[in-house]
C-alpha atoms as a PDB file:
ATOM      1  CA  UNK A   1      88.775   8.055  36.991  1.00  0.00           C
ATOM      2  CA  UNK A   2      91.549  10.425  37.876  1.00  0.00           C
ATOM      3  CA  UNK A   3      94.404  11.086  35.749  1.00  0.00           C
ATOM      4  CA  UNK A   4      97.410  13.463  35.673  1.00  0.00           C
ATOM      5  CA  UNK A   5      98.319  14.997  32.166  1.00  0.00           C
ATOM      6  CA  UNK A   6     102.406  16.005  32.589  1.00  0.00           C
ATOM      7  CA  UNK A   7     104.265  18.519  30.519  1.00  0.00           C
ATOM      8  CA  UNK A   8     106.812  16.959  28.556  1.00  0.00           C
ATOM      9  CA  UNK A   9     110.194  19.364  26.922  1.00  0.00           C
ATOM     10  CA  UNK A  10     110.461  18.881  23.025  1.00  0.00           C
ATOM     11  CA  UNK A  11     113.843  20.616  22.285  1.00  0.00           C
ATOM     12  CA  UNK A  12     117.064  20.658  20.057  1.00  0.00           C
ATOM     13  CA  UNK A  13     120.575  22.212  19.870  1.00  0.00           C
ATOM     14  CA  UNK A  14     120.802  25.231  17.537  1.00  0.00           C
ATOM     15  CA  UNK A  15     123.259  22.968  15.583  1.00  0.00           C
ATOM     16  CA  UNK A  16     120.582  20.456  14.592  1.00  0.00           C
ATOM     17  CA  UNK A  17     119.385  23.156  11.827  1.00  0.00           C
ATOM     18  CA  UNK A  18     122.576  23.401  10.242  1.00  0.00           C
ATOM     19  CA  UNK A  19     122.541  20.963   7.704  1.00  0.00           C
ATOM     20  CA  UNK A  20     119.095  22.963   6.118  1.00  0.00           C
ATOM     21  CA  UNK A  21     119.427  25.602   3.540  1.00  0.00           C
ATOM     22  CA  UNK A  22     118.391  29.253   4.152  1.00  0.00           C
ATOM     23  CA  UNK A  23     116.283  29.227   1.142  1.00  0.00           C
ATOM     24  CA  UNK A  24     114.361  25.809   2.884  1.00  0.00           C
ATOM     25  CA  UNK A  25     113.943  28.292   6.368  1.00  0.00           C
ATOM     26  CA  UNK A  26     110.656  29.929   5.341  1.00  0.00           C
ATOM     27  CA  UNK A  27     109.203  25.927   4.867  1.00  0.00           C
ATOM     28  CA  UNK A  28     110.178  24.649   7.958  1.00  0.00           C
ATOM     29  CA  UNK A  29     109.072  27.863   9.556  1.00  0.00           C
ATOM     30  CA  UNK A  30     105.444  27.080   8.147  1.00  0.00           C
ATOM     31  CA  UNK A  31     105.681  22.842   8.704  1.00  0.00           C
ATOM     32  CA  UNK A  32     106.108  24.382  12.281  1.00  0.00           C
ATOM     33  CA  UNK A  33     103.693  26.575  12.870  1.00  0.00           C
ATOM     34  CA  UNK A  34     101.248  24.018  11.512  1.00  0.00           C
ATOM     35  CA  UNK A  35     102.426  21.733  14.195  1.00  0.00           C
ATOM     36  CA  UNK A  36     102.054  24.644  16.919  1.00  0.00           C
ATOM     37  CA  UNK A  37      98.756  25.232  15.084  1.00  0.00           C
ATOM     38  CA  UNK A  38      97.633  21.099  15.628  1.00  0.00           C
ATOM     39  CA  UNK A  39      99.123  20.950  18.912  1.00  0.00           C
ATOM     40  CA  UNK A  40      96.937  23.895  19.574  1.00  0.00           C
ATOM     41  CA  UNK A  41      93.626  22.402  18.570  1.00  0.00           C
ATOM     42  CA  UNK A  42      93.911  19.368  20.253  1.00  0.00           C
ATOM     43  CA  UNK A  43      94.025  21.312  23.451  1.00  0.00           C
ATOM     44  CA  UNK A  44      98.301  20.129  24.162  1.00  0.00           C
ATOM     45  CA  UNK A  45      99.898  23.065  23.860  1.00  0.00           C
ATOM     46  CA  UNK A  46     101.793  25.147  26.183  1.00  0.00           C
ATOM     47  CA  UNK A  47     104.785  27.477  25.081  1.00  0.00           C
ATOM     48  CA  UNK A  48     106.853  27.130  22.774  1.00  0.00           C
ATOM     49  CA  UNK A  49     110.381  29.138  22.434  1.00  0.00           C
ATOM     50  CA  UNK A  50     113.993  29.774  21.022  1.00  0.00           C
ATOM     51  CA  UNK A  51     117.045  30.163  23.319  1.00  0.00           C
ATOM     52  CA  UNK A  52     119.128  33.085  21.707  1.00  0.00           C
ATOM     53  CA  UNK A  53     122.817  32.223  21.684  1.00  0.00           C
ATOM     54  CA  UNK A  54     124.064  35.577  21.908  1.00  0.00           C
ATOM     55  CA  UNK A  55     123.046  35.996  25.281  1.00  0.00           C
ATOM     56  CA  UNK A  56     125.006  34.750  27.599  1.00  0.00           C
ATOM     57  CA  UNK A  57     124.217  31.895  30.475  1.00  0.00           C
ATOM     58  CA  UNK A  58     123.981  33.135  34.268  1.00  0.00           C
ATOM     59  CA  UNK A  59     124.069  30.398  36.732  1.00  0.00           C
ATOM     60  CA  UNK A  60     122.544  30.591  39.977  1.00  0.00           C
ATOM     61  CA  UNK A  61     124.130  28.111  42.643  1.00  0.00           C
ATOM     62  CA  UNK A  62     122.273  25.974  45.416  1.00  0.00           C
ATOM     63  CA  UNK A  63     123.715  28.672  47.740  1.00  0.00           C
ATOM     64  CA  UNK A  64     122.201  31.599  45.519  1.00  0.00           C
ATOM     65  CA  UNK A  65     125.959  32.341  44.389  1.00  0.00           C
ATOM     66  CA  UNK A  66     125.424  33.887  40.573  1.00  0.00           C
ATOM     67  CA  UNK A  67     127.918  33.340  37.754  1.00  0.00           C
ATOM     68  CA  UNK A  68     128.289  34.026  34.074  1.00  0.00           C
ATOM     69  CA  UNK A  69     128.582  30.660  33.170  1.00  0.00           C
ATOM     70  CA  UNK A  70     126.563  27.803  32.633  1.00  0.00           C
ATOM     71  CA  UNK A  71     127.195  24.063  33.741  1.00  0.00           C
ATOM     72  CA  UNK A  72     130.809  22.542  32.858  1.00  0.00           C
ATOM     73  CA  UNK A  73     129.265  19.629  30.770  1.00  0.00           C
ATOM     74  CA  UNK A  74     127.152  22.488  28.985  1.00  0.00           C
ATOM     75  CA  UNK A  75     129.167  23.049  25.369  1.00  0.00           C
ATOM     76  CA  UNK A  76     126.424  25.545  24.172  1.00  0.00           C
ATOM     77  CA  UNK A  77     123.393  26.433  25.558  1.00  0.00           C
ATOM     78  CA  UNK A  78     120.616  27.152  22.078  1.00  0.00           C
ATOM     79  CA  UNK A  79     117.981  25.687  20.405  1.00  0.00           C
ATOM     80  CA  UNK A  80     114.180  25.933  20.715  1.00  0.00           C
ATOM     81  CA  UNK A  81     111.848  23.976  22.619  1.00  0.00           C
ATOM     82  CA  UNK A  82     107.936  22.953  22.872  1.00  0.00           C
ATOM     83  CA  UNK A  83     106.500  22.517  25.949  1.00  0.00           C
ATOM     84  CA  UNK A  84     103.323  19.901  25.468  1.00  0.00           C
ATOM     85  CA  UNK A  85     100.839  18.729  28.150  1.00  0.00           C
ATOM     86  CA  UNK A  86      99.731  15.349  27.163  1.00  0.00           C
ATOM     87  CA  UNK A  87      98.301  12.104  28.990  1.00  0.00           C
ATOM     88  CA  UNK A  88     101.058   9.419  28.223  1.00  0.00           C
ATOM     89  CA  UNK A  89     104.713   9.450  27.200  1.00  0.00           C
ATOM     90  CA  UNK A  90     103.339   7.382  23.952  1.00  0.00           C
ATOM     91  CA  UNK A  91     101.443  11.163  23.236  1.00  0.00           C
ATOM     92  CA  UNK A  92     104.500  12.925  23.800  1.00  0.00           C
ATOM     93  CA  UNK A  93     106.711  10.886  21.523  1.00  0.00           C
ATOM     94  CA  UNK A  94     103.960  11.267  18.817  1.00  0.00           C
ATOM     95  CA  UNK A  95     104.240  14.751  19.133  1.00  0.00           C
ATOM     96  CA  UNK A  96     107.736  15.212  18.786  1.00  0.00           C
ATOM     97  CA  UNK A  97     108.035  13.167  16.036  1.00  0.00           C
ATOM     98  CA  UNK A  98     105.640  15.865  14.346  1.00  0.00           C
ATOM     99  CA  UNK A  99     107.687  18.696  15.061  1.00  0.00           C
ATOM    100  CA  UNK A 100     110.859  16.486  14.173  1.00  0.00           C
ATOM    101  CA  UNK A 101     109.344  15.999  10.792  1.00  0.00           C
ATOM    102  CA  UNK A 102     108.785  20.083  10.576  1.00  0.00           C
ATOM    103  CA  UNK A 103     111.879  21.146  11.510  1.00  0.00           C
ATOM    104  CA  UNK A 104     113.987  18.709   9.543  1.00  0.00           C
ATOM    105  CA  UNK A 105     116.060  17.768  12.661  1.00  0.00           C
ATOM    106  CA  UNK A 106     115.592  15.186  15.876  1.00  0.00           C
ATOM    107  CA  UNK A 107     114.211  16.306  19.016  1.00  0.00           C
ATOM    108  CA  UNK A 108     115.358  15.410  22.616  1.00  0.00           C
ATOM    109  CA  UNK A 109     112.370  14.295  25.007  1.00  0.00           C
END
């Protein structure tokens, strides 16, 4: 039987942390890396990352024109992500529920 494992995008907006207290940071900072750490044994994992905010967007058009801007419906462009390779979209949601839990704010898919 042949089967094709995709790579599903875990991510949030910098703004999801805001509601969590610095003192709570070194916490979810360990709840995460035990999900990185899980993900990693069970043979999912495949980067994981942090968009820094003070670095700004470049935009490269469909005609290879570059700007210093990002899309117009773009507000911010921050966050972290996950990057997972897993067998079903059922998988994926498990897993992002997971890091959800760790990092004490919802995940897009």
């Amino acid at each position: 039987m042949y089967f094709t494992m995709t790579k599903d995008l875990i991510s949030f907006p910098g703004s999801a942390m805001g509601h969590i207290p610095r003192e709570d940071f070194p916490a979810v900072s360990e709840a995460s890396h035990d999900v990185v750490r899980e993900a990693k044994r069970a043979g999912v994992w495949v980067l994981r990352g942090g968009i820094n905010e003070d670095v700004p967007s470049i935009t490269v058009s469909g005609d290879a024109t570059v700007s210093s801007e990002t899309y117009p419906q773009t507000i911010g462009f921050n966050g972290g992500l996950t990057v997972l390779e897993v067998a079903t979209k059922e998988e994926a949601l498990r897993w992002a529920a997971k890091i959800a839990v760790a990092c004490r704010c919802g995940q897009e898919l």
